[in-house]
Protein backbone atom coordinates (compact mmCIF):
# COMPACT_ATOMS: atom_id res chain seq x y z
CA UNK A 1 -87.84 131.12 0.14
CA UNK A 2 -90.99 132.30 1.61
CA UNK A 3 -93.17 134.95 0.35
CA UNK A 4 -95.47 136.13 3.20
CA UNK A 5 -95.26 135.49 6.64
CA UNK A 6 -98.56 135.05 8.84
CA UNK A 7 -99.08 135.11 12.82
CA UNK A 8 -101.78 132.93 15.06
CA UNK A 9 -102.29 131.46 18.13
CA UNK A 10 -102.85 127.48 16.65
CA UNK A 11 -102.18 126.55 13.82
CA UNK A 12 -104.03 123.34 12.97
CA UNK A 13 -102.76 121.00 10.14
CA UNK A 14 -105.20 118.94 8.44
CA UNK A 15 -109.13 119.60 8.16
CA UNK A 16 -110.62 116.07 9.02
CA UNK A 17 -112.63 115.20 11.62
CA UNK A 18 -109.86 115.41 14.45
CA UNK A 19 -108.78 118.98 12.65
CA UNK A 20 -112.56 120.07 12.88
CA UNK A 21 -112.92 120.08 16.12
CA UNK A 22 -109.70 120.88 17.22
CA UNK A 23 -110.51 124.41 15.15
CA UNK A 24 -113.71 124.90 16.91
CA UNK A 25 -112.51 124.17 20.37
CA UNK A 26 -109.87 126.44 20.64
CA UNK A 27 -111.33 129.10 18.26
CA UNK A 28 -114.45 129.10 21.22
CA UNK A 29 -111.46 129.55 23.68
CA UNK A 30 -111.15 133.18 22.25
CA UNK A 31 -107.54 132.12 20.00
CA UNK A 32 -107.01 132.72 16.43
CA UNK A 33 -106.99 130.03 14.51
CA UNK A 34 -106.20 128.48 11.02
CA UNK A 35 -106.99 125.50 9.62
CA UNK A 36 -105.53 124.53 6.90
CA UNK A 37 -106.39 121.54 4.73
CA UNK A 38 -105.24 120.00 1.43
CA UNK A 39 -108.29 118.95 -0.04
CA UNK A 40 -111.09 121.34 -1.49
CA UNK A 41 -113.51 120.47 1.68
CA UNK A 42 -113.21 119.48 4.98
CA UNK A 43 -114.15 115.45 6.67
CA UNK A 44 -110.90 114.29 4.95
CA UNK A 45 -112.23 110.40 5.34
CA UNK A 46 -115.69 111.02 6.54
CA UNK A 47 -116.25 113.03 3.03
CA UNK A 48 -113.68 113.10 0.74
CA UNK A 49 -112.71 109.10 1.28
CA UNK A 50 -116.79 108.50 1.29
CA UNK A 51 -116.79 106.67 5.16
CA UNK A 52 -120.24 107.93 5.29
CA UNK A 53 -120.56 106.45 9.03
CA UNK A 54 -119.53 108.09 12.72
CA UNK A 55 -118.39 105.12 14.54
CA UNK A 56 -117.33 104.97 17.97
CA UNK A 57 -120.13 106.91 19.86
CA UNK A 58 -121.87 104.32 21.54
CA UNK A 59 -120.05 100.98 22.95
CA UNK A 60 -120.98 97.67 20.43
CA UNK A 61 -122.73 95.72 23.35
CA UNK A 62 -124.02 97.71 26.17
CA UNK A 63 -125.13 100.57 23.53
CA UNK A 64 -123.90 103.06 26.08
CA UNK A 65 -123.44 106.74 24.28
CA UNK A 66 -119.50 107.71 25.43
CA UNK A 67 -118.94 110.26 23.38
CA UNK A 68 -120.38 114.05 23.68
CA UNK A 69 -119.35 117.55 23.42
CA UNK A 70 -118.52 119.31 19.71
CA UNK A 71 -118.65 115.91 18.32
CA UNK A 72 -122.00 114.91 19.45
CA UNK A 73 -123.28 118.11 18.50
CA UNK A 74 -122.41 117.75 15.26
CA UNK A 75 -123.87 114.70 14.71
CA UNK A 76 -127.61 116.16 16.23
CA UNK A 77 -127.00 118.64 13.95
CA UNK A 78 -127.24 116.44 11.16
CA UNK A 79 -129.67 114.37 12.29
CA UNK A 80 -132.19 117.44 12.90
CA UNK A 81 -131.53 118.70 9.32
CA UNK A 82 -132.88 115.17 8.33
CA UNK A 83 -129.25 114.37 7.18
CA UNK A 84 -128.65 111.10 8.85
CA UNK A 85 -129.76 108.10 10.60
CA UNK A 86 -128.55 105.71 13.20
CA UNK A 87 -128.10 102.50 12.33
CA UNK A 88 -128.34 99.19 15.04
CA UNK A 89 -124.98 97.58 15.50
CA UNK A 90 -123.77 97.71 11.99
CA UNK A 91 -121.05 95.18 10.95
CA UNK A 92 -120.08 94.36 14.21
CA UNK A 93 -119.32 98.09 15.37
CA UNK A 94 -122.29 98.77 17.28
CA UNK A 95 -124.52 101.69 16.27
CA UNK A 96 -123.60 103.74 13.98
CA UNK A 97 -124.86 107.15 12.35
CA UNK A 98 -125.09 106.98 8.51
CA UNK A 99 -125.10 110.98 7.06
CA UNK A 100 -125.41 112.54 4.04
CA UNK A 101 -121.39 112.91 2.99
CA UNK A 102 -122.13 116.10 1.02
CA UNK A 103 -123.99 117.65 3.92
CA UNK A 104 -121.61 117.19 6.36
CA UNK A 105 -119.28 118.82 4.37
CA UNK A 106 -121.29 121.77 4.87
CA UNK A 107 -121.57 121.41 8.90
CA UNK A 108 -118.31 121.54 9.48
CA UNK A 109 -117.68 124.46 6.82
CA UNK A 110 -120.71 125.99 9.07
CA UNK A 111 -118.83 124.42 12.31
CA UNK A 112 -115.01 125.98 11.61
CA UNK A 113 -116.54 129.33 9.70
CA UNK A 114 -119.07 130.75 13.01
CA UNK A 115 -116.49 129.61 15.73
CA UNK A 116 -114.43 132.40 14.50
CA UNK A 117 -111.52 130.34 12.98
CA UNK A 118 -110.04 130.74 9.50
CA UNK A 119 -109.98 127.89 6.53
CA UNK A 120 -107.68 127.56 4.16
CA UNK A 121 -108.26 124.54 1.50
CA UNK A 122 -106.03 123.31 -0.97
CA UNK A 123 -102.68 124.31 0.90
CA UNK A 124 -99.75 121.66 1.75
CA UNK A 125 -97.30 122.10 5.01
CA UNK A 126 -93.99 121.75 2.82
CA UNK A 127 -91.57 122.64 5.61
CA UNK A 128 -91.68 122.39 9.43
CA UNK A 129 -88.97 124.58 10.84
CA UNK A 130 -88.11 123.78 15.13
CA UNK A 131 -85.32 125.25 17.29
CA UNK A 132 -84.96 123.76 20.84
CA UNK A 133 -87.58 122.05 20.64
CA UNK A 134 -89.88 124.14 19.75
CA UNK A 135 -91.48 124.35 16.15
CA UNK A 136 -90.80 128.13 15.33
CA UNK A 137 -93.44 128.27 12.08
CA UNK A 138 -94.79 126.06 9.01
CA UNK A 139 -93.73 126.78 5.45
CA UNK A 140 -97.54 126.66 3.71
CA UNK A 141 -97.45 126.00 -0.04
CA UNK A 142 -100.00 127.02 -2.33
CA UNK A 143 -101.31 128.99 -5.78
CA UNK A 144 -99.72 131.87 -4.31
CA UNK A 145 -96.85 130.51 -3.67
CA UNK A 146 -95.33 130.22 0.18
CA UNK A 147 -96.53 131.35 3.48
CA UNK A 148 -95.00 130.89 6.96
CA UNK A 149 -96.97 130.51 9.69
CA UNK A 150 -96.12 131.09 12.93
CA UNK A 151 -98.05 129.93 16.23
CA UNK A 152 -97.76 129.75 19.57
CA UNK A 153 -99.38 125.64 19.53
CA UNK A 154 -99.39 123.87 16.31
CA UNK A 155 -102.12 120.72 16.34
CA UNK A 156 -101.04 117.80 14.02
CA UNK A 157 -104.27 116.64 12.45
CA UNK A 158 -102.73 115.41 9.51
CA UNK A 159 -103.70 111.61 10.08
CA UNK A 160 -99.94 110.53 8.83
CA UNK A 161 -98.02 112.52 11.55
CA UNK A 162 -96.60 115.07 9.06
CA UNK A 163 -96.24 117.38 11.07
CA UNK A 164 -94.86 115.79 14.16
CA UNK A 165 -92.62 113.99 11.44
CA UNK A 166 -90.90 116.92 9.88
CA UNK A 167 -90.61 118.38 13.31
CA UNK A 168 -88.13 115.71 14.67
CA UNK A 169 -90.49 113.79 17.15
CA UNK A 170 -89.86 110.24 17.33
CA UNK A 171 -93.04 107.82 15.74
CA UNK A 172 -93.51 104.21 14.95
CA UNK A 173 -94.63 102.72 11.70
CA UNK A 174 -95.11 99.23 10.81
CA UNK A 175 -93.63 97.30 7.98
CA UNK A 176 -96.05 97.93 4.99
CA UNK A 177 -97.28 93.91 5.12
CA UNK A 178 -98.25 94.73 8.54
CA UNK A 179 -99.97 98.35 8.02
CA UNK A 180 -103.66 98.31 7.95
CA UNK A 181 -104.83 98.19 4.19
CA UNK A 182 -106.09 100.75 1.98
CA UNK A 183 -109.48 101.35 0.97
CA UNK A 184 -111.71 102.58 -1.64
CA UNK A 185 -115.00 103.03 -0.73
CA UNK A 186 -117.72 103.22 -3.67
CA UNK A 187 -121.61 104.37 -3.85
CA UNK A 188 -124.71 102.18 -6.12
CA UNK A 189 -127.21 103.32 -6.94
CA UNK A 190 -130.75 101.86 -8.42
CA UNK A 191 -130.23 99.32 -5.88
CA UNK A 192 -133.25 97.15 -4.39
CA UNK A 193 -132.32 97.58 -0.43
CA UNK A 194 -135.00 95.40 0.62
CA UNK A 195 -134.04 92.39 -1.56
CA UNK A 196 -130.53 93.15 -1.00
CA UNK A 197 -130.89 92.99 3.22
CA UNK A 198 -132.20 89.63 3.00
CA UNK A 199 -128.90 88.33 2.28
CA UNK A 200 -127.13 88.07 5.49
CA UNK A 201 -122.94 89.04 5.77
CA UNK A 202 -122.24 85.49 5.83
CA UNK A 203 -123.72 84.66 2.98
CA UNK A 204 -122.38 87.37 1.41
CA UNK A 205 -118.75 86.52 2.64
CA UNK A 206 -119.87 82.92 0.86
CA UNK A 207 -120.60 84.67 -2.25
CA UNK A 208 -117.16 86.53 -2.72
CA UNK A 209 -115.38 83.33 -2.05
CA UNK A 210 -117.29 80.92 -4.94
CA UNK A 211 -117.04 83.97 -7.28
CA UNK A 212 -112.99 84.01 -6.61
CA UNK A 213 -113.24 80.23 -6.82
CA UNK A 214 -114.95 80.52 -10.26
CA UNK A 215 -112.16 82.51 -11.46
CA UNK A 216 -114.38 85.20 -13.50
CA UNK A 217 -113.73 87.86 -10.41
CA UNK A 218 -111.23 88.64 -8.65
CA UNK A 219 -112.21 89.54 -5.19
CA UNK A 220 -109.18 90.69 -3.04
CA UNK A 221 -111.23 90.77 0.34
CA UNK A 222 -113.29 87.58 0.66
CA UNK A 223 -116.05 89.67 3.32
CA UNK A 224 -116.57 93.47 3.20
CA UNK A 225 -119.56 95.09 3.79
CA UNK A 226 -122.77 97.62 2.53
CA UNK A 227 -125.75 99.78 3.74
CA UNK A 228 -128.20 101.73 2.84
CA UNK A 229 -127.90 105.94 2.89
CA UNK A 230 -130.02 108.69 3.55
CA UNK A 231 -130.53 108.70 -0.05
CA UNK A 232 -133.37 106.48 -1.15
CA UNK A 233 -131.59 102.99 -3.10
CA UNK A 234 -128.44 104.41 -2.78
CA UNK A 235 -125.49 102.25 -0.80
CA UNK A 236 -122.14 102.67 0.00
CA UNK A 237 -120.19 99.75 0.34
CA UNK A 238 -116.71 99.06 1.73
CA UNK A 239 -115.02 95.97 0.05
CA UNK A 240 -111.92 96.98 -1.69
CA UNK A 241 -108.38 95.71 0.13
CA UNK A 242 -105.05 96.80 -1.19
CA UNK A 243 -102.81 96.06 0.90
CA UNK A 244 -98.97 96.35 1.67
CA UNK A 245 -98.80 99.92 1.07
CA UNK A 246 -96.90 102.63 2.83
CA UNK A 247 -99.13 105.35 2.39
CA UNK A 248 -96.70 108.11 3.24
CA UNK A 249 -95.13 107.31 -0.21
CA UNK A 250 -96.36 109.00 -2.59
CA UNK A 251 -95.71 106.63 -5.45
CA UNK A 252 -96.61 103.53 -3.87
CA UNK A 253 -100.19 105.40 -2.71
CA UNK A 254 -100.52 106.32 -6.71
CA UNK A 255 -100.38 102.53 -7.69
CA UNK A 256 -102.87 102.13 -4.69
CA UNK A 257 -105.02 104.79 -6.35
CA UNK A 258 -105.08 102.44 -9.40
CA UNK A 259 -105.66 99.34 -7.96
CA UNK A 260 -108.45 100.26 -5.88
CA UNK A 261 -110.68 101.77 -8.72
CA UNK A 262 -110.05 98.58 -10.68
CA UNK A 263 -110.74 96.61 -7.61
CA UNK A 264 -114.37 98.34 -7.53
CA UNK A 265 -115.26 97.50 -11.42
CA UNK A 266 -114.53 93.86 -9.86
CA UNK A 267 -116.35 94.34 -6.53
CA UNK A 268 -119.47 95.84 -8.06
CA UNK A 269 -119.36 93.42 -11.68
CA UNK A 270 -119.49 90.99 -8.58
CA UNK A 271 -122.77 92.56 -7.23
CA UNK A 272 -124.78 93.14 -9.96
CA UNK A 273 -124.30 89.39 -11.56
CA UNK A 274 -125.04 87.52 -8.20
CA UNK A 275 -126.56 89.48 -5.25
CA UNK A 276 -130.31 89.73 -5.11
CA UNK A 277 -131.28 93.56 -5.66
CA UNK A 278 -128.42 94.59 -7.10
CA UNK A 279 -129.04 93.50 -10.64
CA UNK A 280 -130.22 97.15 -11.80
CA UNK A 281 -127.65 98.40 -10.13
CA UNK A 282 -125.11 100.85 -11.11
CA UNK A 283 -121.75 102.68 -9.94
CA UNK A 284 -122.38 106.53 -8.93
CA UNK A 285 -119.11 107.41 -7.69
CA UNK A 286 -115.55 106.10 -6.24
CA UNK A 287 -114.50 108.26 -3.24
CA UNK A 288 -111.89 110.96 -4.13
CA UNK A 289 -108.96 109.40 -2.37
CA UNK A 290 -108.20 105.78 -1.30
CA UNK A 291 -108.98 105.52 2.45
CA UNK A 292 -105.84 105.44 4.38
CA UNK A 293 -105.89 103.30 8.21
CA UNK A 294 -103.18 103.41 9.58
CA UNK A 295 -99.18 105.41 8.69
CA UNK A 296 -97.10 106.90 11.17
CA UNK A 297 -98.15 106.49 14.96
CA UNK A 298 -96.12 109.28 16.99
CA UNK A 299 -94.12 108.39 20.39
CA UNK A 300 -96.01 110.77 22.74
CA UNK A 301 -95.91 110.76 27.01
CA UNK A 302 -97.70 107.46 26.96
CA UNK A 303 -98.21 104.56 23.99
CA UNK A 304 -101.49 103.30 24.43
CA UNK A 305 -101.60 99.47 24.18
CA UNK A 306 -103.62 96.84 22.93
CA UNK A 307 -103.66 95.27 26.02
CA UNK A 308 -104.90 98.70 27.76
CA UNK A 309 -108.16 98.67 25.00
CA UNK A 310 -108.98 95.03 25.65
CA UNK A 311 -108.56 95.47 29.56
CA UNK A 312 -110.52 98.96 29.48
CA UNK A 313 -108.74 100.45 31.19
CA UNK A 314 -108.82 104.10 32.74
CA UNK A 315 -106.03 106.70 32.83
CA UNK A 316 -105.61 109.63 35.50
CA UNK A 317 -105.25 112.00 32.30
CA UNK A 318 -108.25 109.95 30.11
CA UNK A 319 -109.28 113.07 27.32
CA UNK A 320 -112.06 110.72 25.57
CA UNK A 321 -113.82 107.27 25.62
CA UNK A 322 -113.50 104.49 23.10
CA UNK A 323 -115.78 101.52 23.00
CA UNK A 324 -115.14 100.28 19.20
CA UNK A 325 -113.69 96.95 18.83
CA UNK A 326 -110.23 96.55 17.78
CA UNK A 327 -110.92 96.28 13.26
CA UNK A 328 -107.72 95.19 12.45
CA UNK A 329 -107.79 95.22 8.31
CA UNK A 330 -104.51 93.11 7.50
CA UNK A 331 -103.69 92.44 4.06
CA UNK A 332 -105.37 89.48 3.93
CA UNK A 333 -108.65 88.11 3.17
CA UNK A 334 -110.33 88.66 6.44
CA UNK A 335 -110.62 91.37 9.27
CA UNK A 336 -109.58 91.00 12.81
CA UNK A 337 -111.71 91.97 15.57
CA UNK A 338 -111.13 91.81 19.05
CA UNK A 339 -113.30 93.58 21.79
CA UNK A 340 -113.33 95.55 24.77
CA UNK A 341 -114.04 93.64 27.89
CA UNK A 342 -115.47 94.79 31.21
CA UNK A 343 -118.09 97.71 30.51
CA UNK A 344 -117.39 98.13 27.25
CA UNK A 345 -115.05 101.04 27.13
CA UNK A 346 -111.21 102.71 27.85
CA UNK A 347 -109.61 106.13 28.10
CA UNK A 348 -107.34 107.71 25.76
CA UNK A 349 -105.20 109.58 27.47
CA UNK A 350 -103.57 113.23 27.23
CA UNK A 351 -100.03 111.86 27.15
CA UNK A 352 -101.02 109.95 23.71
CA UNK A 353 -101.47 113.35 22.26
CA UNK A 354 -98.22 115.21 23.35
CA UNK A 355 -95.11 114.04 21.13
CA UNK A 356 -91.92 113.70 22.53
CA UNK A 357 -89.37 116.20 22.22
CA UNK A 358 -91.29 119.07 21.21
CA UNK A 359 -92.99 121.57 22.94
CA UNK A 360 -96.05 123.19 21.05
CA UNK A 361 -97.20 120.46 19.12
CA UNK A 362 -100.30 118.00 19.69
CA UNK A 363 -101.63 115.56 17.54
CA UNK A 364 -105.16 114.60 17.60
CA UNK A 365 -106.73 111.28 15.10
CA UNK A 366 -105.38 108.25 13.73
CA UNK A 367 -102.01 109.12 14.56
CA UNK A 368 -102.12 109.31 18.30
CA UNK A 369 -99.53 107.46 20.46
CA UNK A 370 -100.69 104.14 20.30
CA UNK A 371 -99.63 100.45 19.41
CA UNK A 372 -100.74 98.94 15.97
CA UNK A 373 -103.49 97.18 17.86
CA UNK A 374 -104.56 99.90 20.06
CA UNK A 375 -104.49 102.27 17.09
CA UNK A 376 -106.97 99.58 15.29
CA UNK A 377 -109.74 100.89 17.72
CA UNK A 378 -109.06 104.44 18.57
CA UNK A 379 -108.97 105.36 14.95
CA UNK A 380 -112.68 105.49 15.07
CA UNK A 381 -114.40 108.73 13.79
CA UNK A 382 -115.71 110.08 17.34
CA UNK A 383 -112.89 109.36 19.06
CA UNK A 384 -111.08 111.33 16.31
CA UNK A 385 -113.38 114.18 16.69
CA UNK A 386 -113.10 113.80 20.77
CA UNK A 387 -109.46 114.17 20.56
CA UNK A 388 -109.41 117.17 18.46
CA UNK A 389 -111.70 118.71 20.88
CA UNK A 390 -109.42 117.90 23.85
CA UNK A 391 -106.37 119.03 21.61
CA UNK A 392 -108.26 122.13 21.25
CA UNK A 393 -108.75 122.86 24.79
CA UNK A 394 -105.34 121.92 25.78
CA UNK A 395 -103.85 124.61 23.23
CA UNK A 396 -106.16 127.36 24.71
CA UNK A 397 -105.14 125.96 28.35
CA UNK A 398 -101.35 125.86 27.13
CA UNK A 399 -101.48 129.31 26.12
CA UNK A 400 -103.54 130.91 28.52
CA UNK A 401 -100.81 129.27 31.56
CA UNK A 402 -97.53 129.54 29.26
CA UNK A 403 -96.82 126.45 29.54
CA UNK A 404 -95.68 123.31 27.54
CA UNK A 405 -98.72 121.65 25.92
CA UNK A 406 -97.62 118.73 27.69
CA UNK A 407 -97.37 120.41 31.77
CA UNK A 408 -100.97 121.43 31.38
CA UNK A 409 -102.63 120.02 34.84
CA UNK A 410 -104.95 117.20 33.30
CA UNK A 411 -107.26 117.67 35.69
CA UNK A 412 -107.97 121.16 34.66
CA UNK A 413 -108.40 119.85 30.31
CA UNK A 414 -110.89 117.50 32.03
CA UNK A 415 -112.81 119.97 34.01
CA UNK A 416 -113.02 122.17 31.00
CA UNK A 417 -114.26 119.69 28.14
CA UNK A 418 -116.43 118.52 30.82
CA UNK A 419 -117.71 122.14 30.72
CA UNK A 420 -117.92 121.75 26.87
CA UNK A 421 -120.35 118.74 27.65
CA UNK A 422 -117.85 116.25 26.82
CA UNK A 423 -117.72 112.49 28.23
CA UNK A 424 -114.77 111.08 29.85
């Protein structure tokens, strides 16, 4: 039983960095807008999970910039404000650009707020409602109880599908052994950065696998990785693995919870007894959620394929560029990584944001049509931000033509993020 009804042109689901710009994009268009996130700010794993890095702008070996429009600006903007750095082919990734997490908070607060778009934090999509294929409104639940939404698009930023899920379109998702792993991402502080770069990643890797062998740690993921942050002697490091977890239950992703903040206490005891320049070292902070890779992937026009991403290849309807590698965190001990040939890059295209079966819905991040290994690369943070812009577009495109977010003429999305100075 609802207790307030509310009326928009798109409503967007989930305030991360595919939801951001997916806001801004079609709140430029001239729609009304609402965003509505679960958290208390918006970045979902670019703040609140503490993946303090955009990946996915440049390609790893040519160092060719393929991503631009909202997404690009954003980054500038944080980089002008002093707010972040870029950082030379980090981890095997290419460049990177490091921010300042609680910053960038604040940009896309700034971002969503002057666009014209309304935000709405801690607020859950309980219920989906659809009638011939069609979603006809969203049951919001929060303090005050429940809202329904209705909209004439609905964007599915969610990063597990929800959305798309509840609404009856078909999506894929691996056995849990198979699903990327889980991560929780923690920040040092007091650390010496310039002792601590002269160990190299292999050696570190060679570390973590005596100290398991010793049997006084126990070290989960036998590799893993650290940097330094705009913040002088302060690092973020990614090492925790749980893995085998379906994180779109929500008691299995409570036990991850667990595991990964007594993973850290391992992972930085680890640090502090035998890495040069960590020794004064100590934990500031655990990220507010466990990072999450990979759920639900929907069944949209087209399922891009890991053999499309190693190829590079193009596609008549391409909305963005991705470069990044496929980073293919299995539950084991090590990472696999496989890269794009030819000049570096692929499209991902329109059709791998338009579920099947209903009408008014995109998706736009990790959970785009895509295979487990193509999903490995395009889960990068610009590409999520480029696909939210493009989802964007198409819902102002969609409503301005009445037409299915899915008979949009490509041609005329690509024109118009190329207006928006996108890349494709």
């Amino acid at each position: 039983m609802t207790t307030s009804s509310k009326n928009v042109d798109v409503l967007v689901l989930g305030g991360g960095a595919a939801g951001v710009c997916a806001a801004v994009s079609a709140a430029r268009g001239g729609l009304k807008v609402l965003l509505v996130e679960s958290q208390g700010c918006l970045g979902g794993s670019r703040t609140a999970t503490g993946v303090d890095t955009f990946y996915g702008f440049y390609t790893p070996q040519q160092q060719q910039r393929i991503v631009g429009g909202i997404p690009w600006e954003l980054a500038q903007q944080l980089i002008k404000m002093n707010a972040a750095f870029e950082r030379k082919n980090t981890y095997g990734a290419g460049t990177g650009i490091t921010y300042d997490v609680e910053l960038l908070k604040v940009v896309y607060e700034d971002a969503v707020l002057t666009s014209g778009a309304e935000l709405l934090y801690h607020t859950y999509a309980s219920l989906v409602h659809q009638s011939e294929g069609r979603i006809t409104g969203v049951v919001l639940a929060n303090k005050l109880g429940l809202t329904e939404v209705s909209a004439k698009i609905y964007i599915d930023a969610t990063g597990d599908g929800d959305i798309a899920a509840r609404a009856g379109a078909p999506f894929e998702k691996s056995d849990a052994m198979e699903l990327q792993s889980l991560s929780t991402i923690f920040f040092m502080a007091n650390i010496d950065t310039d002792a601590a770069k002269k160990v190299s990643h292999a050696e570190l890797a060679s570390m973590m696998k005596e100290a398991n062998q010793s049997g006084k740690y126990v070290l989960p993921r036998e590799e893993g990785s650290w940097h330094v942050t705009p913040n002088p002697g302060v690092i973020q490091a990614n090492m925790v693995r749980v893995g085998g977890v379906d994180a779109t239950d929500p008691f299995a992703l409570t036990i991850a919870e667990v595991e990964g903040r007594k993973q850290t206490q391992q992972y930085v005891r680890f640090l502090k007894d035998c890495v040069p320049g960590f020794e004064n070292g100590f934990l500031i902070g655990t990220s507010h959620h466990i990072g999450v890779r990979e759920t639900r992937r929907i069944i949209g026009g087209y399922m891009l394929t890991e053999e499309d991403v190693v190829a590079g290849r193009r596609f008549e309807d391409g909305i963005a560029c991705c470069g990044a590698p496929i980073e293919d965190h299995g539950a084991g001990k090590d990472t696999r990584w496989v890269y794009v040939q030819g000049d570096g890059y692929y499209h991902i295209p329109y059709r791998s944001l338009v579920p099947q079966r209903i009408d008014n819905l995109l998706v736009a991040g990790r959970c785009l049509s895509a295979t487990h290994g193509a999903q490995a690369s395009a889960r990068n943070s610009a590409q999520c931000m480029a696909m939210g812009q493009a989802a964007g577009t198409a819902a102002a495109i969609s409503i301005e033509r009445n037409v299915a977010a899915r008979d949009i003429p490509s041609q005329a999305l690509q024109e118009r993020l190329v207006s928006q100075n996108a890349i494709i």
